[in-house]
Protein backbone atom coordinates (compact mmCIF):
# COMPACT_ATOMS: atom_id res chain seq x y z
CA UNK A 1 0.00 0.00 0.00
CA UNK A 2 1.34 3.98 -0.95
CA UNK A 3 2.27 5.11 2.10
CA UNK A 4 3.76 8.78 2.75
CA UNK A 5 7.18 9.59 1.13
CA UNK A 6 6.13 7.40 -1.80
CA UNK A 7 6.24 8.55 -5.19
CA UNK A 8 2.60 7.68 -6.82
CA UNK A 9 2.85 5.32 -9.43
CA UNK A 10 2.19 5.81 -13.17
CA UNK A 11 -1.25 4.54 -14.26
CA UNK A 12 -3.28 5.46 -17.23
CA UNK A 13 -7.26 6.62 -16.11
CA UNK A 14 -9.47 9.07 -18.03
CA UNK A 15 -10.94 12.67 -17.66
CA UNK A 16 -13.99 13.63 -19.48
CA UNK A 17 -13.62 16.53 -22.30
CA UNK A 18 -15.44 18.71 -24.93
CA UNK A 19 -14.21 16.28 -26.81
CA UNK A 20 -15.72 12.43 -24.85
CA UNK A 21 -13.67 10.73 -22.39
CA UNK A 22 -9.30 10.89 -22.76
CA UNK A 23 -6.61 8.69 -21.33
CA UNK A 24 -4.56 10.70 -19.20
CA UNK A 25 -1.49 9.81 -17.05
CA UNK A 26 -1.38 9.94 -13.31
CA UNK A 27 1.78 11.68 -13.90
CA UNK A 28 -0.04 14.42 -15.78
CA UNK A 29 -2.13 14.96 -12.63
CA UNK A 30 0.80 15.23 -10.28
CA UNK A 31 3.70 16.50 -12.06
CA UNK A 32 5.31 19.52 -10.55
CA UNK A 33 1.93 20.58 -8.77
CA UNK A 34 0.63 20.18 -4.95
CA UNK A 35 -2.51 18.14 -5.54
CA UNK A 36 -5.26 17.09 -3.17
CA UNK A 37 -6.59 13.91 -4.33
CA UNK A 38 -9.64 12.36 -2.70
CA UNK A 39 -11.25 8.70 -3.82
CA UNK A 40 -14.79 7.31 -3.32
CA UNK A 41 -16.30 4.13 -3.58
CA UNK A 42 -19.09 4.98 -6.25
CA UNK A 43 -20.51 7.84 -8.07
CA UNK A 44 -23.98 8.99 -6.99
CA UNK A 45 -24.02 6.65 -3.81
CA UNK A 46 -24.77 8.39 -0.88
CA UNK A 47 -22.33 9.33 1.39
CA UNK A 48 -20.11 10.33 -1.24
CA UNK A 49 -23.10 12.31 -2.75
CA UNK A 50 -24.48 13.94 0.44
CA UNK A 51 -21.32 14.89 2.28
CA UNK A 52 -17.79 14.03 1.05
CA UNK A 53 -17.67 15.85 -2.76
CA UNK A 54 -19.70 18.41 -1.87
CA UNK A 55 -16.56 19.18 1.16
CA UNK A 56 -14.84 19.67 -1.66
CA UNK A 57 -16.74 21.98 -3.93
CA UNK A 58 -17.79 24.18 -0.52
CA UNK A 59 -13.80 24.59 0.09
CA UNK A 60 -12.32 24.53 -2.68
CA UNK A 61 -10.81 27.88 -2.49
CA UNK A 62 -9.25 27.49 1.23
CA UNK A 63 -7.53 24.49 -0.95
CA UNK A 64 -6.44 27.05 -3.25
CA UNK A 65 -5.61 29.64 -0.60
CA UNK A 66 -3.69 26.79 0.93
CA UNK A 67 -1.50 26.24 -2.32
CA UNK A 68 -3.10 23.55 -4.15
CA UNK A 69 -2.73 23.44 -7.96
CA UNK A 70 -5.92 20.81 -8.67
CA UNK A 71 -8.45 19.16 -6.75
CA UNK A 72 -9.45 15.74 -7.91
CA UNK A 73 -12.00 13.24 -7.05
CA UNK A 74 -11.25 9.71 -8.10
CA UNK A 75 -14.31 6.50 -8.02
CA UNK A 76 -13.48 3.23 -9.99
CA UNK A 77 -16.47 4.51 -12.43
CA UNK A 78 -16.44 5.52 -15.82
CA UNK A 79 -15.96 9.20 -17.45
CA UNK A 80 -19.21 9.41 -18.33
CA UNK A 81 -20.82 8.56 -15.12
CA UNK A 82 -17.66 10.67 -13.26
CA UNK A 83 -18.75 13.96 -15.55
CA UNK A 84 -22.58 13.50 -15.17
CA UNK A 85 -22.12 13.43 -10.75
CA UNK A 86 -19.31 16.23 -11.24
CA UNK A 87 -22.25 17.93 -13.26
CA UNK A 88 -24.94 17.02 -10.67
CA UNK A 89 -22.49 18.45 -7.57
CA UNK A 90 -21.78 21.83 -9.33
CA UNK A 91 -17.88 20.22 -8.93
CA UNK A 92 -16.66 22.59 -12.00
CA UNK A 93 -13.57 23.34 -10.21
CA UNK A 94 -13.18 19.71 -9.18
CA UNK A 95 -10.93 17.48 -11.54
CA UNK A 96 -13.16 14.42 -11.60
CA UNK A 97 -11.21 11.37 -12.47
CA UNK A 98 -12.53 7.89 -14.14
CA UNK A 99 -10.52 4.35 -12.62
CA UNK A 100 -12.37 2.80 -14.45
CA UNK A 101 -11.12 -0.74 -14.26
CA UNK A 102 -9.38 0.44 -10.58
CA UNK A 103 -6.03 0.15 -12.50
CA UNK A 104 -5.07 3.13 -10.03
CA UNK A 105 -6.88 1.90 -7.08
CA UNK A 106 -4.95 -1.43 -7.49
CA UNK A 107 -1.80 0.20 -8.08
CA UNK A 108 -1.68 2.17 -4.90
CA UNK A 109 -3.05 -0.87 -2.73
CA UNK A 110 -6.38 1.22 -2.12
CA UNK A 111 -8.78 -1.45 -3.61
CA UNK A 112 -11.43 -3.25 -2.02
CA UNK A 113 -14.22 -5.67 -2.47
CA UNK A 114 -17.30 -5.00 -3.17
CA UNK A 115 -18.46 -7.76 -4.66
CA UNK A 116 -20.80 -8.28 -1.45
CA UNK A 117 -22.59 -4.95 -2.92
CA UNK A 118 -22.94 -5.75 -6.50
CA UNK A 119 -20.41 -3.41 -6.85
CA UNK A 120 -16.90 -5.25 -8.16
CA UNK A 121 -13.98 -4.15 -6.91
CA UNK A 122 -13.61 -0.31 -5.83
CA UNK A 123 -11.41 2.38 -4.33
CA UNK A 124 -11.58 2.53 -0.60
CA UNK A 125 -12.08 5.80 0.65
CA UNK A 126 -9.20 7.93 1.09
CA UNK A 127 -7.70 11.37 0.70
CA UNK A 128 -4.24 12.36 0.14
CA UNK A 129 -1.86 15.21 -1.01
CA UNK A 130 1.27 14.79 -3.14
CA UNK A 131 3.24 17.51 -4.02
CA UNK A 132 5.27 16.73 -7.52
CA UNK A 133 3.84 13.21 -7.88
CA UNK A 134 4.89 12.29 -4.41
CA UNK A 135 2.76 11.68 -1.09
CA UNK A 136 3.07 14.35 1.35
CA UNK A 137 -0.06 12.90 3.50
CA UNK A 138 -2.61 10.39 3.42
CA UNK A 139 -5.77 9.42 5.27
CA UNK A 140 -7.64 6.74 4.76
CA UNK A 141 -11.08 5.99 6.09
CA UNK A 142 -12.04 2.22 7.33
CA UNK A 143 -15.62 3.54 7.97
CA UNK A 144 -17.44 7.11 7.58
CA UNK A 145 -15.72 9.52 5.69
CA UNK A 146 -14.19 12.27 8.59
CA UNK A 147 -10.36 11.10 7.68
CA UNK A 148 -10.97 11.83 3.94
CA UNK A 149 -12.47 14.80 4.23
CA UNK A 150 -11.74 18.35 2.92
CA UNK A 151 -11.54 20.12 6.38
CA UNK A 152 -9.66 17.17 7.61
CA UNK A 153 -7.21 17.30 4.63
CA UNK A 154 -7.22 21.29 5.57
CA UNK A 155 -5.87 21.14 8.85
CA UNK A 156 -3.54 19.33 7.55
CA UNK A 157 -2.11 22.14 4.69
């Protein structure tokens, strides 16, 4: 599992455009920039959509203030589904990022099974920030979402 001092790895995932849904590297994302990245379990379900994005959209500039380049939320979902809740959120300032197949999730040893759920395998909840592709600090939450979240992840800016 990523763990703080480690560089993120290298993993291909897609971002929604004018243009449909494009591959982009993780190392786009984190290259020379302090990013906040946060990852749900699933688009649309209901912690995620009640509380733990919209943490995100509400302070989003005392992220900025605090020196963050980007904002990104990460769910082993699809572009399409990713732009349609980013839509749905008012998350325009929110870079909303499409695991797809949890190639990511896998990578950085943040996976877990939901097959119980109907749900395949997904990103656990977590929240971290890396500052030129490497992790600076992490939190990950077993249950709820108070670890994760975007005043959590303030305090610690």
């Amino acid at each position: 599992m990523i763990k703080v001092g480690d560089k993120l790895p290298n993993v291909t995932v897609k971002v929604m455009t004018d243009d449909g849904p494009k591959d982009i590297q993780t190392d786009e994302i984190f290259a020379d920039k302090k990013v906040v990245m946060f990852a749900v379990p699933g688009a649309f379900t209901p912690t995620c959509s009640a509380a733990h994005l919209p943490g995100f959209v509400v302070n989003y500039d005392k992220l900025k203030e605090k020196g963050v380049d980007t904002v990104a939320c990460m769910a082993v979902n699809d572009a399409f589904v990713m732009d349609a809740w980013g839509k749905s959120q008012n998350a325009d300032n929110i870079m909303m990022v499409a695991d797809g197949n949890a190639d990511f999730s896998e990578a950085l040893g943040l996976e877990m099974d939901a097959t119980g759920f109907g749900m395949g395998v997904r990103s656990k909840r977590f929240a971290l920030v890396a500052e030129d592709g490497k992790v600076t600090e992490l939190e990950i939450d077993e249950k709820g979402f108070e670890k994760s979240s975007a005043e959590n992840i303030l305090s610690k800016l």
